[in-house]
N, C-alpha and C. Protein backbone atom coordinates (compact mmCIF):
# COMPACT_ATOMS: atom_id res chain seq x y z
N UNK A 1 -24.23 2.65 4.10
CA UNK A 1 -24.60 1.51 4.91
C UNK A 1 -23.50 1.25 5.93
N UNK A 2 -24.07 1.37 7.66
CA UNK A 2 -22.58 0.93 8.22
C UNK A 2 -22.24 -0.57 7.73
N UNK A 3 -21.21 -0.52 8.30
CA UNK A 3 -20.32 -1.61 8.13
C UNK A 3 -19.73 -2.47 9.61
N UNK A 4 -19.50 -3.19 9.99
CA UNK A 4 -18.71 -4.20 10.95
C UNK A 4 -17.69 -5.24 10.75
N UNK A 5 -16.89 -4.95 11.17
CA UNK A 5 -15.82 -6.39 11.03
C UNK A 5 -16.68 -7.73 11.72
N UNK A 6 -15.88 -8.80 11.53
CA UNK A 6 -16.29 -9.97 12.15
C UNK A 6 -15.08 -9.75 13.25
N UNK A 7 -14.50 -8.99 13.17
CA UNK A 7 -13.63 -9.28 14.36
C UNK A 7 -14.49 -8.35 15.66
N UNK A 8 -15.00 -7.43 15.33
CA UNK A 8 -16.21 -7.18 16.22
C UNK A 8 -17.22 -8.21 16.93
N UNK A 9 -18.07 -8.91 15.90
CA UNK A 9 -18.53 -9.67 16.00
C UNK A 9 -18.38 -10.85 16.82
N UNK A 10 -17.21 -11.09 17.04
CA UNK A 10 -16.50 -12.33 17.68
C UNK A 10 -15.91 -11.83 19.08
N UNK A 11 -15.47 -10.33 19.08
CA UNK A 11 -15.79 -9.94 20.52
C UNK A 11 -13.81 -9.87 20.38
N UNK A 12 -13.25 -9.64 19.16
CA UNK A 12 -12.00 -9.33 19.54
C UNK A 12 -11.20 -8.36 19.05
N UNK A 13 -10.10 -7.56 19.86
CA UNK A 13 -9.73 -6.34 20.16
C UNK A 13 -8.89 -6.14 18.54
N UNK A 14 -8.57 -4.58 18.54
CA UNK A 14 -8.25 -3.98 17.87
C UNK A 14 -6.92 -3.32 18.62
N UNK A 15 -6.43 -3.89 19.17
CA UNK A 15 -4.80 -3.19 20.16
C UNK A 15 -3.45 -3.90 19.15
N UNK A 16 -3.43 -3.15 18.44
CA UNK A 16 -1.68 -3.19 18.19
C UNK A 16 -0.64 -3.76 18.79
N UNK A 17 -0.15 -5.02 18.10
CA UNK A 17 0.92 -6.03 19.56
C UNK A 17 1.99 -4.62 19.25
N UNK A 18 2.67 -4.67 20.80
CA UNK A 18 3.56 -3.99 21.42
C UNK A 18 4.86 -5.12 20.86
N UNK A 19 6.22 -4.10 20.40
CA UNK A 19 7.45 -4.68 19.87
C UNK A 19 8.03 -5.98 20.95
N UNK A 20 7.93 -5.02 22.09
CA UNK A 20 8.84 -5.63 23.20
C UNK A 20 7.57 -6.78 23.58
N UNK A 21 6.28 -7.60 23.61
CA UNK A 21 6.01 -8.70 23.50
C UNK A 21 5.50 -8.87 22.14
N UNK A 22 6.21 -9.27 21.21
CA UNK A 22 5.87 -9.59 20.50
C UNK A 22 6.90 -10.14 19.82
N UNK A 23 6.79 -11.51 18.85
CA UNK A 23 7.90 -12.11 17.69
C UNK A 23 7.39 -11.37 15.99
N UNK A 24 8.23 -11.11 15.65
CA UNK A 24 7.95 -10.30 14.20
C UNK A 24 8.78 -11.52 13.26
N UNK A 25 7.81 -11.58 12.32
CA UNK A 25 7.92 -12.53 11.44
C UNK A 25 8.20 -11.44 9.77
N UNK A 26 9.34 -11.39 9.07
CA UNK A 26 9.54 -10.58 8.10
C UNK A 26 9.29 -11.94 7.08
N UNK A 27 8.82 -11.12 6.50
CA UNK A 27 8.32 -12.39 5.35
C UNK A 27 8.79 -12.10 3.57
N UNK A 28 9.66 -12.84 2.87
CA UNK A 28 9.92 -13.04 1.80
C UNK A 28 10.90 -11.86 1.25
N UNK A 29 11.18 -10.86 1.70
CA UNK A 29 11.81 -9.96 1.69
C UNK A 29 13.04 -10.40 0.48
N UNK A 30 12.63 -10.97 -0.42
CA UNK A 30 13.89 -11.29 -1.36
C UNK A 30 13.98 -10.81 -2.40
N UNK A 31 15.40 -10.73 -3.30
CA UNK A 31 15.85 -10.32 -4.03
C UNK A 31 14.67 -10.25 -5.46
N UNK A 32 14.17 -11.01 -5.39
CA UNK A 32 12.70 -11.32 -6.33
C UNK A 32 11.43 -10.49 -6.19
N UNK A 33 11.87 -10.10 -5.61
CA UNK A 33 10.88 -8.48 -5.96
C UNK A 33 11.27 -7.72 -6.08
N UNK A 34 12.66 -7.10 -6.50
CA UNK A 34 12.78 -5.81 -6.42
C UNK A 34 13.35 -5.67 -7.79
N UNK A 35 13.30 -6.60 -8.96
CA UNK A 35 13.45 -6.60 -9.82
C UNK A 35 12.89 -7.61 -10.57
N UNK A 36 12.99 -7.58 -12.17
CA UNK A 36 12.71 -8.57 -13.19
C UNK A 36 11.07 -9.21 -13.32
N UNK A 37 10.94 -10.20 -13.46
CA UNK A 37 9.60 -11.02 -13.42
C UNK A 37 8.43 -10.52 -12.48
N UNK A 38 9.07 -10.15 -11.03
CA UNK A 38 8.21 -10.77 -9.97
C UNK A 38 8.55 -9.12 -9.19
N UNK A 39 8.60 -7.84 -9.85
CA UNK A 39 8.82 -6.23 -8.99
C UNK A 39 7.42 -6.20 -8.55
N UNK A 40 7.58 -5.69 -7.89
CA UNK A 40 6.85 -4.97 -6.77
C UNK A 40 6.25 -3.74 -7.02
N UNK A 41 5.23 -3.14 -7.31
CA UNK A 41 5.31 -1.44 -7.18
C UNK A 41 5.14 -1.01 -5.20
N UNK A 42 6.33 -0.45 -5.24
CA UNK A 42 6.58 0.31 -3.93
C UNK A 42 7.20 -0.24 -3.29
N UNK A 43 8.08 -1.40 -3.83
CA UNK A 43 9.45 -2.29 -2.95
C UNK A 43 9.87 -1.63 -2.13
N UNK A 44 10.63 -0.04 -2.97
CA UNK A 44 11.55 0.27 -2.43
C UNK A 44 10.90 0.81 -0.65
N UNK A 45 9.96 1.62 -1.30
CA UNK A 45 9.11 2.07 0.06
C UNK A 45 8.69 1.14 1.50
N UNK A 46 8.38 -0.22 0.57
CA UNK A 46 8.12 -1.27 1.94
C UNK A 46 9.52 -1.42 2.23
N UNK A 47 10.60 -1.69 1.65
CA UNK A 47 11.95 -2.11 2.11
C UNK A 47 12.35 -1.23 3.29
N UNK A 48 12.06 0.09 2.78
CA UNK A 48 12.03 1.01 4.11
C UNK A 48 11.80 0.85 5.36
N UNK A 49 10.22 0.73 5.10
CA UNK A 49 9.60 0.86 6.02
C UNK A 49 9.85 -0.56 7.01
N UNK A 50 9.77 -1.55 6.12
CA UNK A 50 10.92 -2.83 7.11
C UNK A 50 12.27 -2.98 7.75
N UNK A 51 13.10 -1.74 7.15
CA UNK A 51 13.97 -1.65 7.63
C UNK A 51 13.93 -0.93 8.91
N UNK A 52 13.36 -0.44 8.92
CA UNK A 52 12.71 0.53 10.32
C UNK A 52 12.02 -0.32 11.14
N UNK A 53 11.41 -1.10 10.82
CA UNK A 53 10.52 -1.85 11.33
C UNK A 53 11.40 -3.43 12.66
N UNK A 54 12.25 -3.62 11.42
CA UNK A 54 13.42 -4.19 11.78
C UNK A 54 14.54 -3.89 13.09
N UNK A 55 14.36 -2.55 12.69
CA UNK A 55 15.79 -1.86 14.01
C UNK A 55 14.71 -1.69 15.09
N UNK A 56 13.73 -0.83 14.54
CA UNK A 56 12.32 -0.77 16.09
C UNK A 56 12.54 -1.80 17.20
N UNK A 57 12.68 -3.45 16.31
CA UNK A 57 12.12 -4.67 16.88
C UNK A 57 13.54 -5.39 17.84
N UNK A 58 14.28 -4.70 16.92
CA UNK A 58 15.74 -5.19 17.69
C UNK A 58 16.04 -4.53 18.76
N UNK A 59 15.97 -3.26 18.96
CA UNK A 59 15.87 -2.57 19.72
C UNK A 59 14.63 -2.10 20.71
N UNK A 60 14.02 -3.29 20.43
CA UNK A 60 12.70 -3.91 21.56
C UNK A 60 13.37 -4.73 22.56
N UNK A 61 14.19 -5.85 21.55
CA UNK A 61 14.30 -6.88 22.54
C UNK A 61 13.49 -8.54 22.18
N UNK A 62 12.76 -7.55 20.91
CA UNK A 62 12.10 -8.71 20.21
C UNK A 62 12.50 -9.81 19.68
N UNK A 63 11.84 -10.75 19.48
CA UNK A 63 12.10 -12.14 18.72
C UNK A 63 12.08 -11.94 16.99
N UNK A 64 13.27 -11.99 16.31
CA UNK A 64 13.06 -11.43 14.54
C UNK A 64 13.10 -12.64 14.00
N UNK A 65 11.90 -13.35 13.61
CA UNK A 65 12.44 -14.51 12.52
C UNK A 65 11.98 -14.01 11.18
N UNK A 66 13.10 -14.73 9.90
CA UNK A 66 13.31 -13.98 8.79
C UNK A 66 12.54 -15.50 7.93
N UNK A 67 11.90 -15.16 7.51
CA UNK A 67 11.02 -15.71 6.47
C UNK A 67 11.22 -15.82 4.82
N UNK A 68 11.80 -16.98 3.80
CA UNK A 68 11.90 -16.81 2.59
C UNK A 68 11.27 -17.64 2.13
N UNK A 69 10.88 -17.82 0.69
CA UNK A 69 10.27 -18.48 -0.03
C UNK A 69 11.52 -19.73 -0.74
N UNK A 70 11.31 -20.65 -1.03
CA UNK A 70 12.14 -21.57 -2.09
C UNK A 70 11.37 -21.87 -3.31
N UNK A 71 11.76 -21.47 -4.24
CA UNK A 71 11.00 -22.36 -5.54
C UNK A 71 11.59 -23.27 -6.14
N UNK A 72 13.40 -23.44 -5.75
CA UNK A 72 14.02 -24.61 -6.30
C UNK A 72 15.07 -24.22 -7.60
N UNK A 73 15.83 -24.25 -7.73
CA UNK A 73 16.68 -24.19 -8.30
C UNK A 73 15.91 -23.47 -9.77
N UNK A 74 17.13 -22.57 -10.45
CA UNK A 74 16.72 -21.40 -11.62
C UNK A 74 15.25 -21.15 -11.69
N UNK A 75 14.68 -20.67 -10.51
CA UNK A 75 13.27 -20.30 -10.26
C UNK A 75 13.61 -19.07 -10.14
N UNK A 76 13.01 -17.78 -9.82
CA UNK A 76 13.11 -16.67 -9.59
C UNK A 76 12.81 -16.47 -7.84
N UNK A 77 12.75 -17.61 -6.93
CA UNK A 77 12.55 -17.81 -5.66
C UNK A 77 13.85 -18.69 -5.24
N UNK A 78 15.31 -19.00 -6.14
CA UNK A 78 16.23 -19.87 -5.71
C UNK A 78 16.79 -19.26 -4.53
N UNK A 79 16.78 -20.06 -3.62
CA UNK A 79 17.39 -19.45 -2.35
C UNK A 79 18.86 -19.29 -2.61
N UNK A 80 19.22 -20.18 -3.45
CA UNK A 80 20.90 -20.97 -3.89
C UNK A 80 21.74 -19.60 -4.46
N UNK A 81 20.92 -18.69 -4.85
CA UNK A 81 21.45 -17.82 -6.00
C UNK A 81 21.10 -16.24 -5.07
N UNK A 82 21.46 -15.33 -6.24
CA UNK A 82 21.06 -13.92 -5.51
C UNK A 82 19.85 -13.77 -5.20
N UNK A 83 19.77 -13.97 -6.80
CA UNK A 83 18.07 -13.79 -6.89
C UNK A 83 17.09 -14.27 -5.77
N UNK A 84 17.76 -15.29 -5.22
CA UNK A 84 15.97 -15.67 -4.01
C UNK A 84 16.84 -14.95 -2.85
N UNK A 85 17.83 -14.59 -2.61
CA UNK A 85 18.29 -13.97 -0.68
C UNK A 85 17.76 -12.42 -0.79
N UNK A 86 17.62 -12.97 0.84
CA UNK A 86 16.84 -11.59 1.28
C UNK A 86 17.92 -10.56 1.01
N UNK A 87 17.09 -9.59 0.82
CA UNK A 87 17.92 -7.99 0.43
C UNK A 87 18.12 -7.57 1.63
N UNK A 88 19.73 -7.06 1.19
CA UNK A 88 20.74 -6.43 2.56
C UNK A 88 19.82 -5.39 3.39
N UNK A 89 19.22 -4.83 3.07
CA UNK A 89 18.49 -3.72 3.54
C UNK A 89 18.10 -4.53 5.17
N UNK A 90 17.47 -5.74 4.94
CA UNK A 90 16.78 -6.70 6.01
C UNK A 90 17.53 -7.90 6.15
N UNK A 91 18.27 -7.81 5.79
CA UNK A 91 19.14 -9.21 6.24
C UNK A 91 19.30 -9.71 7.39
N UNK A 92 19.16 -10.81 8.12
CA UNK A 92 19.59 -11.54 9.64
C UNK A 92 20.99 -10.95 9.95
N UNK A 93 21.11 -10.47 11.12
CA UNK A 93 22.18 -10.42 12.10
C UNK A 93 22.21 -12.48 12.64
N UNK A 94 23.35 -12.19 13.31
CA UNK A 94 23.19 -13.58 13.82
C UNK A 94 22.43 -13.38 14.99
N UNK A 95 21.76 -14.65 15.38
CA UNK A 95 20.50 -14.94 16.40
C UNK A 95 19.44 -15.07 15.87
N UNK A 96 19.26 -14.50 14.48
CA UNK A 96 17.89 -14.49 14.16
C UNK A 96 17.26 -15.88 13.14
N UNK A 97 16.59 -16.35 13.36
CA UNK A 97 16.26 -17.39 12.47
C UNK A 97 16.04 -17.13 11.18
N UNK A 98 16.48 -17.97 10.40
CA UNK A 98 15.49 -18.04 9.17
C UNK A 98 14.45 -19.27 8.41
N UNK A 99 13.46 -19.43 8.38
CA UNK A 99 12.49 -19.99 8.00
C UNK A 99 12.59 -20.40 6.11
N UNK A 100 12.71 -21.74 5.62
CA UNK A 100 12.60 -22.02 4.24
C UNK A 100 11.07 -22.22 4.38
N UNK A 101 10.16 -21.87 3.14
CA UNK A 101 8.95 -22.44 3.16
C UNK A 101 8.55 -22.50 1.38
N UNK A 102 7.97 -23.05 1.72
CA UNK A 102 7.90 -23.41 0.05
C UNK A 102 6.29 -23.44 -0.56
N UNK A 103 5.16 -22.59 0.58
CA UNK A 103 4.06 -22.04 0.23
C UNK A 103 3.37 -20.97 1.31
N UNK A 104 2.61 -20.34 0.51
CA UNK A 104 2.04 -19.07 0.88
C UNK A 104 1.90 -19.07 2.76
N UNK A 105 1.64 -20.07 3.12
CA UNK A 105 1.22 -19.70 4.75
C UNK A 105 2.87 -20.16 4.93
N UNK A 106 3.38 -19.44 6.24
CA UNK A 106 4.99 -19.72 6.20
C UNK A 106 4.46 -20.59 7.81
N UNK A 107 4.07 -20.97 8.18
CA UNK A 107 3.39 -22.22 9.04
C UNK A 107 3.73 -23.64 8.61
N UNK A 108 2.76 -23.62 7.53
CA UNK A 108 2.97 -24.92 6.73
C UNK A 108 3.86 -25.85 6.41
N UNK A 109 4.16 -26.84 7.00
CA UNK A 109 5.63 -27.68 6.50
C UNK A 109 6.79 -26.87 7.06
N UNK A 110 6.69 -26.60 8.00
CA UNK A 110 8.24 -25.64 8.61
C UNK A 110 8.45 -25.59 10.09
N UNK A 111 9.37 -25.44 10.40
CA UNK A 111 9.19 -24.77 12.31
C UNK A 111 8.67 -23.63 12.91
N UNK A 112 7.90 -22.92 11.97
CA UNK A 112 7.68 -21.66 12.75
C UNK A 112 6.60 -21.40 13.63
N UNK A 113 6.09 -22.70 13.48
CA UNK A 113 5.28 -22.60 14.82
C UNK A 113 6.26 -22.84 15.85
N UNK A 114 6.94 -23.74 16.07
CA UNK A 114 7.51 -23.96 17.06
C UNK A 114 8.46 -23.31 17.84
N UNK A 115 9.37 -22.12 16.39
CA UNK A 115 9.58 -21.41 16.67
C UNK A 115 9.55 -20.15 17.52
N UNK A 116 8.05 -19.42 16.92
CA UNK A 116 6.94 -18.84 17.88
C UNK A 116 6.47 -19.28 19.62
N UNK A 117 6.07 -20.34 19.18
CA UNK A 117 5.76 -20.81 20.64
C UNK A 117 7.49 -20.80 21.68
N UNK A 118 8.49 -21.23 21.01
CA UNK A 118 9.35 -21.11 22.21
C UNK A 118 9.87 -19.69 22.29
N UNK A 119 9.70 -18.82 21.50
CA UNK A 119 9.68 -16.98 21.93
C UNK A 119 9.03 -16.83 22.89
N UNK A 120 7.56 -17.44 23.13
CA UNK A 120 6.89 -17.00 24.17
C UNK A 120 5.90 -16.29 23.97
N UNK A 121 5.29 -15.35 23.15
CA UNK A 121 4.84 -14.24 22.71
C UNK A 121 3.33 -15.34 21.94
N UNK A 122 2.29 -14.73 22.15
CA UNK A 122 1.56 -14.92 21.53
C UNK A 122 0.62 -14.18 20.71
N UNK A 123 1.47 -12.68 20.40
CA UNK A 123 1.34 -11.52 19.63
C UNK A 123 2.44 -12.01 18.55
N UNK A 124 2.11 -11.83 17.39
CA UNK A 124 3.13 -11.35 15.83
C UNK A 124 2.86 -10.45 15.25
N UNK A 125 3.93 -9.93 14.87
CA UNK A 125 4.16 -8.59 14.28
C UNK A 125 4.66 -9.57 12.34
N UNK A 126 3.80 -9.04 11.40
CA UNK A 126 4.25 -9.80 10.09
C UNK A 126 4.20 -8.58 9.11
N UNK A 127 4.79 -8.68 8.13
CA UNK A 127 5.42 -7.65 7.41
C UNK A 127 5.72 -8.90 6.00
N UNK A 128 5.61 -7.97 4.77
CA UNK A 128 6.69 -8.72 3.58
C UNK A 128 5.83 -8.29 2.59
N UNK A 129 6.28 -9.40 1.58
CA UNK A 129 5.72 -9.32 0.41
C UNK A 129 5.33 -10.93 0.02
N UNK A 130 4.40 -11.32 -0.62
CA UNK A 130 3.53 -9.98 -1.05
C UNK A 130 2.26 -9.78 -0.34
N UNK A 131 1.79 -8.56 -0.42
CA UNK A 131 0.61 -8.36 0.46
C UNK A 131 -0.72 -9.22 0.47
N UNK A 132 -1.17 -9.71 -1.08
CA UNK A 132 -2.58 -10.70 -0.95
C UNK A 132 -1.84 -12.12 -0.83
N UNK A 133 -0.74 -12.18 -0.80
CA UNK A 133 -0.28 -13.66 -1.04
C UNK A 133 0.02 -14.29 0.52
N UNK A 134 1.36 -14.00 0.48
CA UNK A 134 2.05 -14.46 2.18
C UNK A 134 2.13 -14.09 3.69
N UNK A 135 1.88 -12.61 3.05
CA UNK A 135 1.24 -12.04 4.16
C UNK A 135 -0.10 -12.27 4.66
N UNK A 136 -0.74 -12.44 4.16
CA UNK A 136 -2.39 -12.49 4.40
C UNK A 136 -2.31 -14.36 4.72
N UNK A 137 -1.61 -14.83 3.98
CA UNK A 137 -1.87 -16.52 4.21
C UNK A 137 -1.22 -16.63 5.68
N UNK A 138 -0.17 -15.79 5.64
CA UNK A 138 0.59 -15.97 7.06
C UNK A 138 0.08 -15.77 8.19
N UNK A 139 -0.49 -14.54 8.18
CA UNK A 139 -1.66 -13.77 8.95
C UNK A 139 -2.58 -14.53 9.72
N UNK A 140 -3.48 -15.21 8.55
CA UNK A 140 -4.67 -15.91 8.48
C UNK A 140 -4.37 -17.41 9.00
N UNK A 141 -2.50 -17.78 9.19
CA UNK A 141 -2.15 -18.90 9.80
C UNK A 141 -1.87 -18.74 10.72
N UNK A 142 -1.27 -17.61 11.23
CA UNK A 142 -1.09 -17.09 12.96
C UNK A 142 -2.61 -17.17 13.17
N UNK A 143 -3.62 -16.68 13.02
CA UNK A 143 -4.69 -16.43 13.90
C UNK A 143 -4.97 -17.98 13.97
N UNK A 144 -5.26 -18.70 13.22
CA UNK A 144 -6.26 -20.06 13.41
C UNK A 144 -5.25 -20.76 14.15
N UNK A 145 -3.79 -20.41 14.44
CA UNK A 145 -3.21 -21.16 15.46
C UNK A 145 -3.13 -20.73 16.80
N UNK A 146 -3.94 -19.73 17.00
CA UNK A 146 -4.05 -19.37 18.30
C UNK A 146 -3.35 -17.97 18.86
N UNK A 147 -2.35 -17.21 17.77
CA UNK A 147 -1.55 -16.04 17.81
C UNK A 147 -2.19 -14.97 17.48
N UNK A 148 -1.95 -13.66 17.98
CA UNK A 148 -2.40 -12.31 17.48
C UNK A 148 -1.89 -11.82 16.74
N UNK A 149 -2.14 -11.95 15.53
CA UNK A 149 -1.26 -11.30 14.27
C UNK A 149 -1.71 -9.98 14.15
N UNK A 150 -0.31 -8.64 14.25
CA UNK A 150 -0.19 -7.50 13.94
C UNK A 150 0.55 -7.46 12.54
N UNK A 151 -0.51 -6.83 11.80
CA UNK A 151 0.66 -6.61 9.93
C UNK A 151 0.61 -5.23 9.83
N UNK A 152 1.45 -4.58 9.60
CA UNK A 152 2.27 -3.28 8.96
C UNK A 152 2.07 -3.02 7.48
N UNK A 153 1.34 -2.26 7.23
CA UNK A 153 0.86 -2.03 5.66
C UNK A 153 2.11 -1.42 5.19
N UNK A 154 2.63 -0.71 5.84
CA UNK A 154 4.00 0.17 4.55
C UNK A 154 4.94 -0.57 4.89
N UNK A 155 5.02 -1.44 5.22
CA UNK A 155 6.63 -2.32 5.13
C UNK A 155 5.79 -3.85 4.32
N UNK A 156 4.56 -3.50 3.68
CA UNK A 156 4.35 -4.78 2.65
C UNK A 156 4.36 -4.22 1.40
N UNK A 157 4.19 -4.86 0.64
CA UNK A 157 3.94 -4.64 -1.08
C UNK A 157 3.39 -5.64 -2.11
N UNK A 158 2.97 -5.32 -3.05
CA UNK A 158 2.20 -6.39 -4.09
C UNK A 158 2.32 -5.85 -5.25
N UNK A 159 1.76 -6.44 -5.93
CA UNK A 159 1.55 -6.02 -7.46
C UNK A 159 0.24 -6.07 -8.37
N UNK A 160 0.17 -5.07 -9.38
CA UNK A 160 -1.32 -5.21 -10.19
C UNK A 160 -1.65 -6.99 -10.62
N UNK A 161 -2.86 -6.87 -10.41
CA UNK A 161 -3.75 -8.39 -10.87
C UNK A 161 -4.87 -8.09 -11.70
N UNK A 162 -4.89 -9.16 -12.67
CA UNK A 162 -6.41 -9.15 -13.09
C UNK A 162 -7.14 -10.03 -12.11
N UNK A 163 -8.68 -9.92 -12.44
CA UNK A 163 -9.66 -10.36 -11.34
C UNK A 163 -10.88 -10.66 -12.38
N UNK A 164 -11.12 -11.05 -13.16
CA UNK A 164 -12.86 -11.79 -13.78
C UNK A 164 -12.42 -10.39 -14.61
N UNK A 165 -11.62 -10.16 -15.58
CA UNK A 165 -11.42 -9.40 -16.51
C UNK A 165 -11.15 -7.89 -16.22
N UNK A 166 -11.19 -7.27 -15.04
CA UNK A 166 -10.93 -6.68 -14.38
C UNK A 166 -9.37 -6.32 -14.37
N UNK A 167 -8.73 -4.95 -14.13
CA UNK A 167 -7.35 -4.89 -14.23
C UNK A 167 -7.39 -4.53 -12.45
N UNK A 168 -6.67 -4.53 -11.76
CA UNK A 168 -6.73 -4.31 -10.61
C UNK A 168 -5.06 -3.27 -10.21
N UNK A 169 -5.23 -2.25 -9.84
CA UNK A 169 -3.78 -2.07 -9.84
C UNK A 169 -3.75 -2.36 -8.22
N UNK A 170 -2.21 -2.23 -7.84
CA UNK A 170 -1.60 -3.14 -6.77
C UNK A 170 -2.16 -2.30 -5.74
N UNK A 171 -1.67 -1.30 -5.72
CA UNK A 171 -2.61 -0.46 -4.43
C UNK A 171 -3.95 -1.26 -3.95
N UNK A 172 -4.76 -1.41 -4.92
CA UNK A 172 -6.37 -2.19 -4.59
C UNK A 172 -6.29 -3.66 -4.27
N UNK A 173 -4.99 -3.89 -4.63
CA UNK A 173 -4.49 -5.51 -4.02
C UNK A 173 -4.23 -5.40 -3.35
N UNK A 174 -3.55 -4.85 -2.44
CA UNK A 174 -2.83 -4.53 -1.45
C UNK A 174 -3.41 -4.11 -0.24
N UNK A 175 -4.56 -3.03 -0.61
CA UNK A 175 -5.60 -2.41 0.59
C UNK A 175 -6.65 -3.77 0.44
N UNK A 176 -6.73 -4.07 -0.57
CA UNK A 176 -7.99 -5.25 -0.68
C UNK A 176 -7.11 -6.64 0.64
N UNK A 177 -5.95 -7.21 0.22
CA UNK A 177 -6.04 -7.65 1.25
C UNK A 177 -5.85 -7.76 2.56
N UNK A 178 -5.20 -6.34 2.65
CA UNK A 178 -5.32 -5.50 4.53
C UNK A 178 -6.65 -5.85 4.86
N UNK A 179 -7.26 -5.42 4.07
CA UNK A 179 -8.90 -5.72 4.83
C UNK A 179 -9.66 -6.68 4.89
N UNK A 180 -8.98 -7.55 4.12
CA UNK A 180 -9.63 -9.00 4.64
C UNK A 180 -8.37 -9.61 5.73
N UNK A 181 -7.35 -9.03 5.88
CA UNK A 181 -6.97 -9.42 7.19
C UNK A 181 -7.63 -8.71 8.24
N UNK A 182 -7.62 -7.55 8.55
CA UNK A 182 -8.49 -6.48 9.27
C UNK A 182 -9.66 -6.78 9.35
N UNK A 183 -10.63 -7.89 8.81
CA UNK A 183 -11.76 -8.28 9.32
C UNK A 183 -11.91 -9.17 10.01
N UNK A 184 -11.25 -9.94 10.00
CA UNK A 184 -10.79 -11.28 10.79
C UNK A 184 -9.78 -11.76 11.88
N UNK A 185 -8.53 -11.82 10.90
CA UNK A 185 -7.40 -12.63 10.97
C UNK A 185 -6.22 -11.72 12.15
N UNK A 186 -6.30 -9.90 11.80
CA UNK A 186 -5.27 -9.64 12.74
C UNK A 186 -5.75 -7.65 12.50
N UNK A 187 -4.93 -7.38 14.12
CA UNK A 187 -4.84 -5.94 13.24
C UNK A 187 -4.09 -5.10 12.72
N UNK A 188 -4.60 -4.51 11.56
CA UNK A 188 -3.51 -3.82 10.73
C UNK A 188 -3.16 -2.46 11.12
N UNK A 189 -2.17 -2.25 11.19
CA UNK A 189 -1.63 -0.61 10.77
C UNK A 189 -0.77 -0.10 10.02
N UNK A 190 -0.65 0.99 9.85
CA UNK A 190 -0.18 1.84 8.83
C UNK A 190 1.21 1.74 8.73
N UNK A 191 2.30 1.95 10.10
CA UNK A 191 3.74 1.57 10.08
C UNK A 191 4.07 1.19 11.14
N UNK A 192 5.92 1.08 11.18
CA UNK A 192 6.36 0.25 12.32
C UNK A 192 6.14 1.27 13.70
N UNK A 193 5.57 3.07 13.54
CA UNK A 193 5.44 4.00 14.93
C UNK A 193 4.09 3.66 15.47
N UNK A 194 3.28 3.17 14.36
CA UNK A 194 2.10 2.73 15.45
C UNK A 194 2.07 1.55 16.29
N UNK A 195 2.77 0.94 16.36
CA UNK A 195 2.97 -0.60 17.40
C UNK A 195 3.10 0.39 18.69
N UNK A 196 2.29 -0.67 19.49
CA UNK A 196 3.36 -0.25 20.76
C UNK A 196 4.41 -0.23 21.59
């Protein structure tokens, strides 16, 4: 049976934001996934691929704001401690912002809209972890604010879920929610060489 996006439907493009206009939003990139409670399968691989993703953008000329989660003190999201800072791999140079947010859309309760809007750019480039969670909420909060959200599948990551008794491994979380961003909200690609 074919198939159609609604982003068809609605009459909007499938073009990859370009580095050099565009603000890239790295999202959650912290110490809390790459171990203990809250790993990742394929951290190490998205860490990569963000790290690349990262130098691409700097060496655009781009706008990098760095995105973390807070859960508050001896949470496995403490910003205060190792455990919640972003991993060296992606760490801020100075200039680059960083964003506290303390739920899934990194919009919500924070500056990063405002942020965004004074970059100029009304293309984003979003990346992180985790893939059905912050990325996709983030995504799905750039578009309804008026931004073109571009997400990078190998510089994200997630983890297995159950679903209505169902085991789901992370891969199918992960492609599952590329494509409900990819129907809507923004477009996806594969890494940081397909941008333009």
């Amino acid at each position: 049976m074919p198939t159609t996006t609604l982003r068809t439907l609605n009459g909007l493009d499938d073009k990859p934001a370009s580095l050099g206009d565009a603000t890239v939003i790295l999202i959650d990139y912290q110490n809390t996934y790459v171990r203990g409670v809250m790993e990742l399968e394929g951290w190490q691989e998205a860490l990569d691929a963000a790290a690349d993703l990262l130098a691409r953008a700097r060496a655009a000329g781009a706008t990098v704001i760095h995105v973390i989660n807070d859960g508050g003190e001896g949470t496995p999201y403490d910003i205060r401690t190792e455990i919640g800072r972003i991993h060296p791999s992606v760490a801020p140079v100075e200039g680059e912002r960083v964003v506290v947010k303390q739920v899934p859309d990194a919009f919500v309760g924070t500056d990063l809209g405002e942020l965004v809007d004074a970059a100029g750019h009304r293309d984003v480039v979003v990346a992180g972890f985790m893939t059905h969670m912050c990325v996709a909420f983030t995504a799905a909060g750039a578009f309804l604010r008026g931004n073109r959200p571009t997400v990078v599948a190998a510089a994200s990551a997630t983890r297995p879920l159950p679903s209505a008794g169902v085991e789901l491994t992370a891969a199918q979380v992960h492609r599952g929610a590329l494509a409900t961003i990819g129907d809507l909200y923004g477009v996806v690609v594969e890494s940081p060489a397909d941008l333009g």
